[in-house]
Protein backbone atom coordinates (compact mmCIF):
# COMPACT_ATOMS: atom_id res chain seq x y z
CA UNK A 1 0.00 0.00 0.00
CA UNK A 2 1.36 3.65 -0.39
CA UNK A 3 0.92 6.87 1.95
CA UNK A 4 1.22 10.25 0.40
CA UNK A 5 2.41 12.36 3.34
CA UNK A 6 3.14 15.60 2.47
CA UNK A 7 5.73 18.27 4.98
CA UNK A 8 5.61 21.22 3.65
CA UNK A 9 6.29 22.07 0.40
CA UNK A 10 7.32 18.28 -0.19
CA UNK A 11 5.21 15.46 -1.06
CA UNK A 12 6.64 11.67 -0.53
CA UNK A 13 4.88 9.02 -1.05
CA UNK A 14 5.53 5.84 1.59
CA UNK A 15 5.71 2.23 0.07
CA UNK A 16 5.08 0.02 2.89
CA UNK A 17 4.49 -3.85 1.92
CA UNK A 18 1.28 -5.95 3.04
CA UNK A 19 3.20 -7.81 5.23
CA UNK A 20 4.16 -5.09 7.57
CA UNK A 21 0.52 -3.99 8.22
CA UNK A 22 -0.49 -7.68 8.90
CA UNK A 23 2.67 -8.57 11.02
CA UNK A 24 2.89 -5.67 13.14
CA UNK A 25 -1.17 -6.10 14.64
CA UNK A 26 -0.02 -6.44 17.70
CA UNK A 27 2.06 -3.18 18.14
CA UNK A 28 -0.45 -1.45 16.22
CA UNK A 29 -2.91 -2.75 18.93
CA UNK A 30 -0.43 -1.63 21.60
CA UNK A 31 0.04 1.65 20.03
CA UNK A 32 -3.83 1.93 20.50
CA UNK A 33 -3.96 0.74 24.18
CA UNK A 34 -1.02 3.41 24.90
CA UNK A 35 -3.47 6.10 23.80
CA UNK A 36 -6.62 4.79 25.47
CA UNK A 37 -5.27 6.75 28.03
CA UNK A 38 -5.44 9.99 26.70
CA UNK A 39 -2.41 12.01 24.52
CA UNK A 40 -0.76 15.33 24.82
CA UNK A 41 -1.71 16.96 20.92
CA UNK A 42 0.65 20.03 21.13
CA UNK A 43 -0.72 22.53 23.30
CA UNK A 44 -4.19 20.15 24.17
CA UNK A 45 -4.76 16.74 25.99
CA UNK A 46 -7.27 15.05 24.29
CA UNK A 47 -8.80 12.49 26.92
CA UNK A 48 -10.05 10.06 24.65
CA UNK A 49 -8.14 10.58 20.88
CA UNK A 50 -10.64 9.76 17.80
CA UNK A 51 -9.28 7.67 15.13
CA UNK A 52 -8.04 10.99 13.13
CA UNK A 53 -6.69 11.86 16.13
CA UNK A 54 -4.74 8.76 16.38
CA UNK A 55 -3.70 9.08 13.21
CA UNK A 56 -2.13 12.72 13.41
CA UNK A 57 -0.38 11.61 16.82
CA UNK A 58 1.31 8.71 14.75
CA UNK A 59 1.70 10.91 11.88
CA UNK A 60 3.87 12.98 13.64
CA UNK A 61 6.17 9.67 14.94
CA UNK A 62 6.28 9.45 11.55
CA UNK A 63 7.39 13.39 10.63
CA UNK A 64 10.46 12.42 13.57
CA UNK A 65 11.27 9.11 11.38
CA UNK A 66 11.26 11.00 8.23
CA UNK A 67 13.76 13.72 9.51
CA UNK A 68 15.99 11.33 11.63
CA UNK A 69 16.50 8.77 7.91
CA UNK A 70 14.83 6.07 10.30
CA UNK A 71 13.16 4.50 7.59
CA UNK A 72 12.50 1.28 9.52
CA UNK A 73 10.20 3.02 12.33
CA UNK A 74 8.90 5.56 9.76
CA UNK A 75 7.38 2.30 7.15
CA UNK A 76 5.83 0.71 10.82
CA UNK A 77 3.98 4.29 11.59
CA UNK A 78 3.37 4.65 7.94
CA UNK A 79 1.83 0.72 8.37
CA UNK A 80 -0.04 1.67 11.70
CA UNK A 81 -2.20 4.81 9.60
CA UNK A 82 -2.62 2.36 6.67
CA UNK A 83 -4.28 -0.15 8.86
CA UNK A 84 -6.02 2.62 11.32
CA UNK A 85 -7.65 4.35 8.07
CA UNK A 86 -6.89 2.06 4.42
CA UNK A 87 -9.23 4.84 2.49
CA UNK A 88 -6.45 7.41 3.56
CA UNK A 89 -5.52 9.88 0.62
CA UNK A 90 -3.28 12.22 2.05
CA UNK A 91 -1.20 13.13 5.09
CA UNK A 92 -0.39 16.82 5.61
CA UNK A 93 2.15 16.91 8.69
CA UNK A 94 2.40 19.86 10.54
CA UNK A 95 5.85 20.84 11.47
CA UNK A 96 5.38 23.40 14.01
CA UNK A 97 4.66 21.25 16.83
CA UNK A 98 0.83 21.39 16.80
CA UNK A 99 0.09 17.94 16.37
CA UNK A 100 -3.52 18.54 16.05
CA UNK A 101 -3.19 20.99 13.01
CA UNK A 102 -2.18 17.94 10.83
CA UNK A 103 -4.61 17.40 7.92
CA UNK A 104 -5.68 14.18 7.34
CA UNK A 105 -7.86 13.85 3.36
CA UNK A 106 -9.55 10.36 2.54
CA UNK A 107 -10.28 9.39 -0.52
């Protein structure tokens, strides 16, 4: 499957085999039970995070991957949003720490 994440003015778009978003259903569930709890989005706790919201907390694991070249954690996030929402489109990261101001577009 592919995610087009775009940072920026750049657009990539992730390759991230079938395997990796079957395999990894454990972490992904994991991932899930960490924020069951509720997550710090930039300025906000959110208490109990939607699925979009979810996605834009992972989505910005993934903007950390992305700029540290750590392409093996950034294709498991990328897997983790593919599985979370498969009719994703497009991934605008937001860079300036506001977690929540990440724009998620389905197809």
């Amino acid at each position: 499957m592919e995610l087009k994440v775009i940072i920026g003015q750049d657009e990539y778009t992730l390759n991230v085999p079938d395997e990796i978003i079957a395999d990894a259903g454990e972490v992904f569930d994991r991932m899930d039970r960490d924020m069951d709890g509720g997550w710090q989005m930039g300025r906000n706790w959110v208490a109990e995070p939607s699925v979009e919201d979810r996605i834009k907390i992972v989505g910005d694991k993934l903007l950390t991957a992305l700029e540290q070249e750590d392409h093996d954690f950034g294709r498991v996030m990328a897997a983790y949003i593919l599985s979370r929402a498969p009719h994703i489109a497009c991934l605008r990261l937001d860079t300036s720490g506001e977690v929540s101001s990440s724009e998620v577009q389905y197809r």
